[in-house]
PDB file of N, CA and C in Angstrom:
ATOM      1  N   UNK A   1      -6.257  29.502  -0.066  1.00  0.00           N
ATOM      2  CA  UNK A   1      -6.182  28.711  -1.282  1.00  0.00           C
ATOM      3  C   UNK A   1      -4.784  28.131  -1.489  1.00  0.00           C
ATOM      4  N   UNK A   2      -3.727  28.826  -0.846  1.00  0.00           N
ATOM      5  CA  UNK A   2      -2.545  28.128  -1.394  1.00  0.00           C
ATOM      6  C   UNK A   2      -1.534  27.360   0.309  1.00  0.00           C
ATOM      7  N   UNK A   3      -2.651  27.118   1.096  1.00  0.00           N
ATOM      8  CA  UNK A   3      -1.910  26.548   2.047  1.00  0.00           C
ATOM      9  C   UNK A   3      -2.202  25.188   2.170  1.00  0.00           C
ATOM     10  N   UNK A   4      -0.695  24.612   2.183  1.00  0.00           N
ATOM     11  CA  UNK A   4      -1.491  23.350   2.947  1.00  0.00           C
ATOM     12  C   UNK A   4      -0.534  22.937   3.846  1.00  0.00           C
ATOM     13  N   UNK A   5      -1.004  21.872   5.183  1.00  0.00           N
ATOM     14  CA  UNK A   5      -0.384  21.448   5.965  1.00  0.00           C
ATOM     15  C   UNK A   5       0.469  20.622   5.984  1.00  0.00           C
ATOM     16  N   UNK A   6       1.901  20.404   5.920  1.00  0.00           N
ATOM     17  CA  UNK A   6       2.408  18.977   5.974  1.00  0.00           C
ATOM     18  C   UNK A   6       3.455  19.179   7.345  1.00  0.00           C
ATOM     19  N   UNK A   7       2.935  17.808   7.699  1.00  0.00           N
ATOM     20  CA  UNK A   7       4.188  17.532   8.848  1.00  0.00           C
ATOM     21  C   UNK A   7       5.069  16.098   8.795  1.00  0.00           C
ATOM     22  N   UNK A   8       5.852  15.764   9.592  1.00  0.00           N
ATOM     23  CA  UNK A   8       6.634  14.635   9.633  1.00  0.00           C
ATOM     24  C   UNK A   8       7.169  14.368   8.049  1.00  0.00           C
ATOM     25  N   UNK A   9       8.065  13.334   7.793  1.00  0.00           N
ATOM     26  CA  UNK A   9       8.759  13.462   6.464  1.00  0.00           C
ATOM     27  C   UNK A   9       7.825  12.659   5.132  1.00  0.00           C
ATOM     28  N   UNK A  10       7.519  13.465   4.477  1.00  0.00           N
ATOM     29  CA  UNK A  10       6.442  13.040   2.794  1.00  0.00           C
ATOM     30  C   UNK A  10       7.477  11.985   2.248  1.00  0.00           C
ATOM     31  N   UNK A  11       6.164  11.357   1.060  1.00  0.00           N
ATOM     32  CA  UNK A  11       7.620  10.506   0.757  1.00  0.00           C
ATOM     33  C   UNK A  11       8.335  11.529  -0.580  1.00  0.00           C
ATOM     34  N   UNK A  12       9.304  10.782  -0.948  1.00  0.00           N
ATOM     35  CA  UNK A  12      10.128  11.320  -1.925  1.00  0.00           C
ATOM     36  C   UNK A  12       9.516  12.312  -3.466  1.00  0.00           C
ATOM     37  N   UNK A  13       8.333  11.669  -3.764  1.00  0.00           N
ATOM     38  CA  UNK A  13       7.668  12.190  -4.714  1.00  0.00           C
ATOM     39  C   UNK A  13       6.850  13.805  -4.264  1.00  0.00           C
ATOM     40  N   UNK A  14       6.759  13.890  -3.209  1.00  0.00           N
ATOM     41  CA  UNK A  14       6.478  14.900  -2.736  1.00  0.00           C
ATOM     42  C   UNK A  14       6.347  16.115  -3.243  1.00  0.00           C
ATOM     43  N   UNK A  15       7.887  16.373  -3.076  1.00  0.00           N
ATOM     44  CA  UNK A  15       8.504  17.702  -3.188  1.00  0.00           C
ATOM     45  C   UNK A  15       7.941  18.048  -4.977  1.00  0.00           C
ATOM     46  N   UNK A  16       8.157  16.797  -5.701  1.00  0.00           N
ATOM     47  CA  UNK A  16       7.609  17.032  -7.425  1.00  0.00           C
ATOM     48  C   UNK A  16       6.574  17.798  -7.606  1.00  0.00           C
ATOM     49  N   UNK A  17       5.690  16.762  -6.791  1.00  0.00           N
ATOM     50  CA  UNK A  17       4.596  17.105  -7.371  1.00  0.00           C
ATOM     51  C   UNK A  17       3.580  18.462  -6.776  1.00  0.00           C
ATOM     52  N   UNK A  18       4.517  18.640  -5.135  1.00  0.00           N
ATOM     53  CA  UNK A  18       3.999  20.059  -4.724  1.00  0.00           C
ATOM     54  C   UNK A  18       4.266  21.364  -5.414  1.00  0.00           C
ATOM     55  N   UNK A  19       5.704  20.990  -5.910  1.00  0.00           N
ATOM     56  CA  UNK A  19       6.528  21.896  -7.063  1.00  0.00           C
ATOM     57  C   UNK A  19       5.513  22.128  -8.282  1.00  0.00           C
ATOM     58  N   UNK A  20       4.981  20.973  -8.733  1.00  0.00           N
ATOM     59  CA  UNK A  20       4.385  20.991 -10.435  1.00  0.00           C
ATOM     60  C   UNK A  20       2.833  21.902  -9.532  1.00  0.00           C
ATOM     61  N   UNK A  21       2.562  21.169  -8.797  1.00  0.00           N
ATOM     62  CA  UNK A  21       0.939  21.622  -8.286  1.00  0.00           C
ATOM     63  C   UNK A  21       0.669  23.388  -8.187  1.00  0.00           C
ATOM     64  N   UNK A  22       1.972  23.642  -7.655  1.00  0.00           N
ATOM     65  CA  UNK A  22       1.932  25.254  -6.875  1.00  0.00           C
ATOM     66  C   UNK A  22       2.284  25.757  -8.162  1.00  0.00           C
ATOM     67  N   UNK A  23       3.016  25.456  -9.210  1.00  0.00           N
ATOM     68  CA  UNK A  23       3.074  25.800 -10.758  1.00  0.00           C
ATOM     69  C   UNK A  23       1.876  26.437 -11.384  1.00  0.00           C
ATOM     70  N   UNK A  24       1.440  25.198 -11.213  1.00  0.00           N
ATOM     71  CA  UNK A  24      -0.056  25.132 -12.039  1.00  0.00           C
ATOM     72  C   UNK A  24      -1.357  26.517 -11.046  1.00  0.00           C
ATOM     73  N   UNK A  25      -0.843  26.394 -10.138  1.00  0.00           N
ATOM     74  CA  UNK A  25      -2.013  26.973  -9.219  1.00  0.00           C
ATOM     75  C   UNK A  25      -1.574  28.666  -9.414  1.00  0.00           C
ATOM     76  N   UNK A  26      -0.512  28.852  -9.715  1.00  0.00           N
ATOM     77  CA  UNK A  26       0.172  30.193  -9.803  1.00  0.00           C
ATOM     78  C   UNK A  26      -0.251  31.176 -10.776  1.00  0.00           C
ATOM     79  N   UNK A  27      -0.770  29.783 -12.189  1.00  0.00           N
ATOM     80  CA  UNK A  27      -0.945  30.371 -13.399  1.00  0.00           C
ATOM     81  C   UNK A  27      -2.758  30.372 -13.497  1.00  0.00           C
ATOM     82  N   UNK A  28      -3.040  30.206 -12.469  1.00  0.00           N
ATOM     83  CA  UNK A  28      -4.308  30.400 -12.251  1.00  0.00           C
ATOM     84  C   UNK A  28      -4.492  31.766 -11.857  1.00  0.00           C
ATOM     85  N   UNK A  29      -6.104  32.326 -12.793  1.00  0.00           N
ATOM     86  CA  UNK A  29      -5.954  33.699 -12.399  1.00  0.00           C
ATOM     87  C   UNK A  29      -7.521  33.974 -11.470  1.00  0.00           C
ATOM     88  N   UNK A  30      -7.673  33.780 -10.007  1.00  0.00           N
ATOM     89  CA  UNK A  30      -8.915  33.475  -9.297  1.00  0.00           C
ATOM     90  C   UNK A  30     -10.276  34.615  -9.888  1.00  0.00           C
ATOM     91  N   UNK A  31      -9.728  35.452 -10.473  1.00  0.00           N
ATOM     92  CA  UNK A  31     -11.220  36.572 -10.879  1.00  0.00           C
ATOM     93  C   UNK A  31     -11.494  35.595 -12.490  1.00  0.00           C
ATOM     94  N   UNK A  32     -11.067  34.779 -12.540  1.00  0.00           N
ATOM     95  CA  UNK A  32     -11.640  34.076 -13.937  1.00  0.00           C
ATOM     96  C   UNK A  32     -12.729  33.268 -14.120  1.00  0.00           C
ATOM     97  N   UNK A  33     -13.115  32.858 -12.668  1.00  0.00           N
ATOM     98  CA  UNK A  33     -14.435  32.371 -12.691  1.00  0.00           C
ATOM     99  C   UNK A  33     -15.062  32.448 -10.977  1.00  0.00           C
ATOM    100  N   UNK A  34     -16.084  32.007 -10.900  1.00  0.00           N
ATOM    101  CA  UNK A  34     -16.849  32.560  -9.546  1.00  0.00           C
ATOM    102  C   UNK A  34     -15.872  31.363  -8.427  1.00  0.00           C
ATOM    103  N   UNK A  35     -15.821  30.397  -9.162  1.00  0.00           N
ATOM    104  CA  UNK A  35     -14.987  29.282  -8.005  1.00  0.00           C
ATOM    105  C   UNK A  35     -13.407  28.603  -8.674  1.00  0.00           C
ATOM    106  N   UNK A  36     -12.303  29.427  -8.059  1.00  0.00           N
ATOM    107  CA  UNK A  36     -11.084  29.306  -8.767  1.00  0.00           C
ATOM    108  C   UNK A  36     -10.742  28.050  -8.447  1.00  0.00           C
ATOM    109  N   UNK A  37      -9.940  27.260  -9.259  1.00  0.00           N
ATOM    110  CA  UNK A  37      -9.142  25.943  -9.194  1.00  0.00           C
ATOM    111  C   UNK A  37      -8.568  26.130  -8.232  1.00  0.00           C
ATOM    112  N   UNK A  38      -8.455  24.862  -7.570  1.00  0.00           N
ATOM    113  CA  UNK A  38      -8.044  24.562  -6.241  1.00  0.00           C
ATOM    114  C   UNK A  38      -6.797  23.327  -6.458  1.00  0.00           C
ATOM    115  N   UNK A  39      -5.631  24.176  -7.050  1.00  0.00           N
ATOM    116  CA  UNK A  39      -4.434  22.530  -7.710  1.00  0.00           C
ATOM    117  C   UNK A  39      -3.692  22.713  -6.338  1.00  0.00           C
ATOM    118  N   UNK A  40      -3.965  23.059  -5.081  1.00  0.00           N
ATOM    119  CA  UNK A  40      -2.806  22.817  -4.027  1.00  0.00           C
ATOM    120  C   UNK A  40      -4.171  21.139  -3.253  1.00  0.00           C
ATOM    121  N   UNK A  41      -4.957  21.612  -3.498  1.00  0.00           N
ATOM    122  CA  UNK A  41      -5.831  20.346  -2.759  1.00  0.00           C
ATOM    123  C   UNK A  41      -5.571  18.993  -3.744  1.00  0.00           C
ATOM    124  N   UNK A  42      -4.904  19.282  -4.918  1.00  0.00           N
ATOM    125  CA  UNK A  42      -4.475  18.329  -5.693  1.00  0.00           C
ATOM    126  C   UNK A  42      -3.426  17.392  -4.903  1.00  0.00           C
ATOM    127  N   UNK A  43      -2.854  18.393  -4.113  1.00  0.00           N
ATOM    128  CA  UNK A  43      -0.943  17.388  -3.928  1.00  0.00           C
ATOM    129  C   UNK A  43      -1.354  16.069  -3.123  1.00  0.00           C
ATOM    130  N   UNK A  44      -2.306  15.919  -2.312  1.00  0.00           N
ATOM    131  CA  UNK A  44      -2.166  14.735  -1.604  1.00  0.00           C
ATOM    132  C   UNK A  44      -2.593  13.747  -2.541  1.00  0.00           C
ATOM    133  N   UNK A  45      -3.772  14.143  -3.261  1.00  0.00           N
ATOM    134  CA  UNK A  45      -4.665  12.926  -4.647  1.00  0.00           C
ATOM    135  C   UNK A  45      -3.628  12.379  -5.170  1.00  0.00           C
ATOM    136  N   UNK A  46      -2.772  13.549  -6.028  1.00  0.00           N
ATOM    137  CA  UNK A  46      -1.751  12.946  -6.880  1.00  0.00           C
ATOM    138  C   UNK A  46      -0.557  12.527  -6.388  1.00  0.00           C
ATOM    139  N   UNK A  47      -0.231  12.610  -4.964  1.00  0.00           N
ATOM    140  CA  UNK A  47       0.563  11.652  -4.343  1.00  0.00           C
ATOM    141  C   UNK A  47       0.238  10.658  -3.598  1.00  0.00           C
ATOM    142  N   UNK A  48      -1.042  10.178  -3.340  1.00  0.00           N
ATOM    143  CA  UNK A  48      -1.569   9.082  -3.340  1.00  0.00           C
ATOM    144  C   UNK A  48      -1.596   8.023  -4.397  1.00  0.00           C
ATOM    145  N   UNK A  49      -1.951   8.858  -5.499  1.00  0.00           N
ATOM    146  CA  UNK A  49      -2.017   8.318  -6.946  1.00  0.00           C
ATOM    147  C   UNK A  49      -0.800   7.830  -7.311  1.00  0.00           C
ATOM    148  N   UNK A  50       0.588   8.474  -7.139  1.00  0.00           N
ATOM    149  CA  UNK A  50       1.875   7.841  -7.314  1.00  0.00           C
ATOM    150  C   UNK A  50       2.010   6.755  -6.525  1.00  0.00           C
ATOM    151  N   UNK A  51       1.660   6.694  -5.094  1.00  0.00           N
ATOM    152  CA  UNK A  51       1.613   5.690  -4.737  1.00  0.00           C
ATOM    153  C   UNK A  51       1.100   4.258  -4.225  1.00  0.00           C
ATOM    154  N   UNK A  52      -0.020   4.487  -4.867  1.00  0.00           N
ATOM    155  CA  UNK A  52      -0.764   3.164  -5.197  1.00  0.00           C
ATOM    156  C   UNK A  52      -1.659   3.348  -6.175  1.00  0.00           C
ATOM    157  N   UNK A  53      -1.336   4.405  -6.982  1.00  0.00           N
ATOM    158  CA  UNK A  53      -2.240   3.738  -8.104  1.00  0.00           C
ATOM    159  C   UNK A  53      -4.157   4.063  -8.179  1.00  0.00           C
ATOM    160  N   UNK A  54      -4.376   4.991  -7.408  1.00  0.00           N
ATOM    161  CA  UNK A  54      -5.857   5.143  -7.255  1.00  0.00           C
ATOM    162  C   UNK A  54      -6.336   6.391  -6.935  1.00  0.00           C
ATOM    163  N   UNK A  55      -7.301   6.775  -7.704  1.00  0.00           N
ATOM    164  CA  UNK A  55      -7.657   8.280  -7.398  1.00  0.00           C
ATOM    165  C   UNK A  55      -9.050   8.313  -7.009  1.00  0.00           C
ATOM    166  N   UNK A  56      -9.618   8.663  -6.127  1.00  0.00           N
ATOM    167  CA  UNK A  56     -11.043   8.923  -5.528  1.00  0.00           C
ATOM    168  C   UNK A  56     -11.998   8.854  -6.980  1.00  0.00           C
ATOM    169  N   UNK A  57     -11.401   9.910  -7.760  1.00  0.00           N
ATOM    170  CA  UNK A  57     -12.346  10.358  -8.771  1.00  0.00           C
ATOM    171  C   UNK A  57     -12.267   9.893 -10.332  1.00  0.00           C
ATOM    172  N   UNK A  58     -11.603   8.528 -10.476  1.00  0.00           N
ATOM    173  CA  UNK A  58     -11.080   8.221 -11.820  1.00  0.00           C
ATOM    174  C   UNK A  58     -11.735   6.340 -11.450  1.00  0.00           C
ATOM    175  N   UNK A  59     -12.152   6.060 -12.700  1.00  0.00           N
ATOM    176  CA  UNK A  59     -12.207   4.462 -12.321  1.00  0.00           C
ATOM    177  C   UNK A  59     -11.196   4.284 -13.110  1.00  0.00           C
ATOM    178  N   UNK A  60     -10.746   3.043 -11.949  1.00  0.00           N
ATOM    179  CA  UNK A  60      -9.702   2.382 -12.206  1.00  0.00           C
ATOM    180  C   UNK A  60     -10.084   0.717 -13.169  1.00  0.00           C
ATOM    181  N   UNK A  61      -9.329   0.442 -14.001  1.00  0.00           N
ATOM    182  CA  UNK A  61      -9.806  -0.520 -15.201  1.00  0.00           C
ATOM    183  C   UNK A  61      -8.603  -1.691 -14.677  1.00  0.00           C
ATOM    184  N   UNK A  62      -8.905  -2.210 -13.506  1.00  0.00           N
ATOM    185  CA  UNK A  62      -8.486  -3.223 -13.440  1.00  0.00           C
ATOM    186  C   UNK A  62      -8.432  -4.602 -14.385  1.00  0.00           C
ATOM    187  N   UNK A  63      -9.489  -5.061 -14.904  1.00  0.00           N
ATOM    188  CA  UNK A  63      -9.756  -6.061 -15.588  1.00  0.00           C
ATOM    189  C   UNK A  63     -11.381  -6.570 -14.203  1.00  0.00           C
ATOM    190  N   UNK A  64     -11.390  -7.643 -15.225  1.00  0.00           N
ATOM    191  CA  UNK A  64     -12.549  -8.374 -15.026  1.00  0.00           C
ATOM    192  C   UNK A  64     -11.910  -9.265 -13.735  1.00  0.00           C
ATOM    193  N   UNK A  65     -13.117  -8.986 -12.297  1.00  0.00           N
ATOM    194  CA  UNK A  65     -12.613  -9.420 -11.142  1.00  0.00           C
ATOM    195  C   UNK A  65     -12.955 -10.777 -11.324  1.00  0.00           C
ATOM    196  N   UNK A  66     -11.684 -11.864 -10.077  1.00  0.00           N
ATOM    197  CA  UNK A  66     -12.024 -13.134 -10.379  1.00  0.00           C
ATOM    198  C   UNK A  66     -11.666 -13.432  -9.125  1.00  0.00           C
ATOM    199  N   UNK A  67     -13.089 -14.561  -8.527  1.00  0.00           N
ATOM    200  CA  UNK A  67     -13.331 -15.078  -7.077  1.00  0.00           C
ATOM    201  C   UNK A  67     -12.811 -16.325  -7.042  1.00  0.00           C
ATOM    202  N   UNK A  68     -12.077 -16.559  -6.389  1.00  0.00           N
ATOM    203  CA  UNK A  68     -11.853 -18.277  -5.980  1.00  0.00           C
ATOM    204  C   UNK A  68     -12.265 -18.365  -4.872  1.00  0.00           C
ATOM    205  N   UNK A  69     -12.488 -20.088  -4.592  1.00  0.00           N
ATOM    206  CA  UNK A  69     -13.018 -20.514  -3.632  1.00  0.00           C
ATOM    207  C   UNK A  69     -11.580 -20.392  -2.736  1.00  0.00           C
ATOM    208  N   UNK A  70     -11.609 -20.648  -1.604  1.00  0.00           N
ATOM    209  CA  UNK A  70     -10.118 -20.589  -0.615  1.00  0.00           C
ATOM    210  C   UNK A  70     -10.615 -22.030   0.200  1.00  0.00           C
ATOM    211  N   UNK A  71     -11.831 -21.746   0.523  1.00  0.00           N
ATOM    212  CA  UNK A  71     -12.083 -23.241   1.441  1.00  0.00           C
ATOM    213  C   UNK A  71     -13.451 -23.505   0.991  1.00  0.00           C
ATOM    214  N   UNK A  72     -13.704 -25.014   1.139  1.00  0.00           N
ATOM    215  CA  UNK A  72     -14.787 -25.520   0.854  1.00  0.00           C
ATOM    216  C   UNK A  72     -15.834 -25.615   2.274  1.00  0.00           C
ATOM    217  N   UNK A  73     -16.490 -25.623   2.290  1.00  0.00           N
ATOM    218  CA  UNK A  73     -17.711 -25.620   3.228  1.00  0.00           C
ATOM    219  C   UNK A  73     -19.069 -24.794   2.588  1.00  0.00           C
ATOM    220  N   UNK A  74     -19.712 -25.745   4.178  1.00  0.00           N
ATOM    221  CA  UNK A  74     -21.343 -24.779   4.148  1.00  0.00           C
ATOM    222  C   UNK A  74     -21.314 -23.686   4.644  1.00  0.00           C
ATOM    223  N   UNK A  75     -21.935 -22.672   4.300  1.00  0.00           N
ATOM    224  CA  UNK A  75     -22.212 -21.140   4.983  1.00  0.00           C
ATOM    225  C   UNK A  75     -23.210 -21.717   6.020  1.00  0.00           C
ATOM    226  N   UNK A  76     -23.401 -21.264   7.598  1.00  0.00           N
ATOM    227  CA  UNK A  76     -24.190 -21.262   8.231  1.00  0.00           C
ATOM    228  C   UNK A  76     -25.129 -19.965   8.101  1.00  0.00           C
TER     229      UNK A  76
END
């Protein structure tokens, strides 16, 4: 439950949020329910999430999408 793999250099936000994650996961007490929180499988989501902005499991509220044409023609 509290391992995870990293190799080659993370980016900078890293170290934060593995710090805040392993926090949170510490104060977890696993006999509290049949399937304990899992906040170390968090660190990659929420450092993905720092860096672009998107989480598997959250919709994102872009606004209302808008198509332009780029070239004119027939579709074959």
């Amino acid at each position: 439950l509290d391992h995870l793999h990293v190799w080659g250099e993370p980016p900078a936000a890293f170290a934060e949020i593995a710090d805040r994650m392993r926090a949170e996961q510490a104060k977890e007490d696993p006999s509290d329910s049949e399937m304990p929180v899992d906040f170390i499988w968090e660190i990659p989501i929420a450092l993905a999430n720092s860096l672009c902005r998107y989480r598997h499991d959250e919709y994102a509220d872009w606004g209302k999408p808008e198509f332009k044409i780029l070239a004119e023609g027939k579709l074959d």
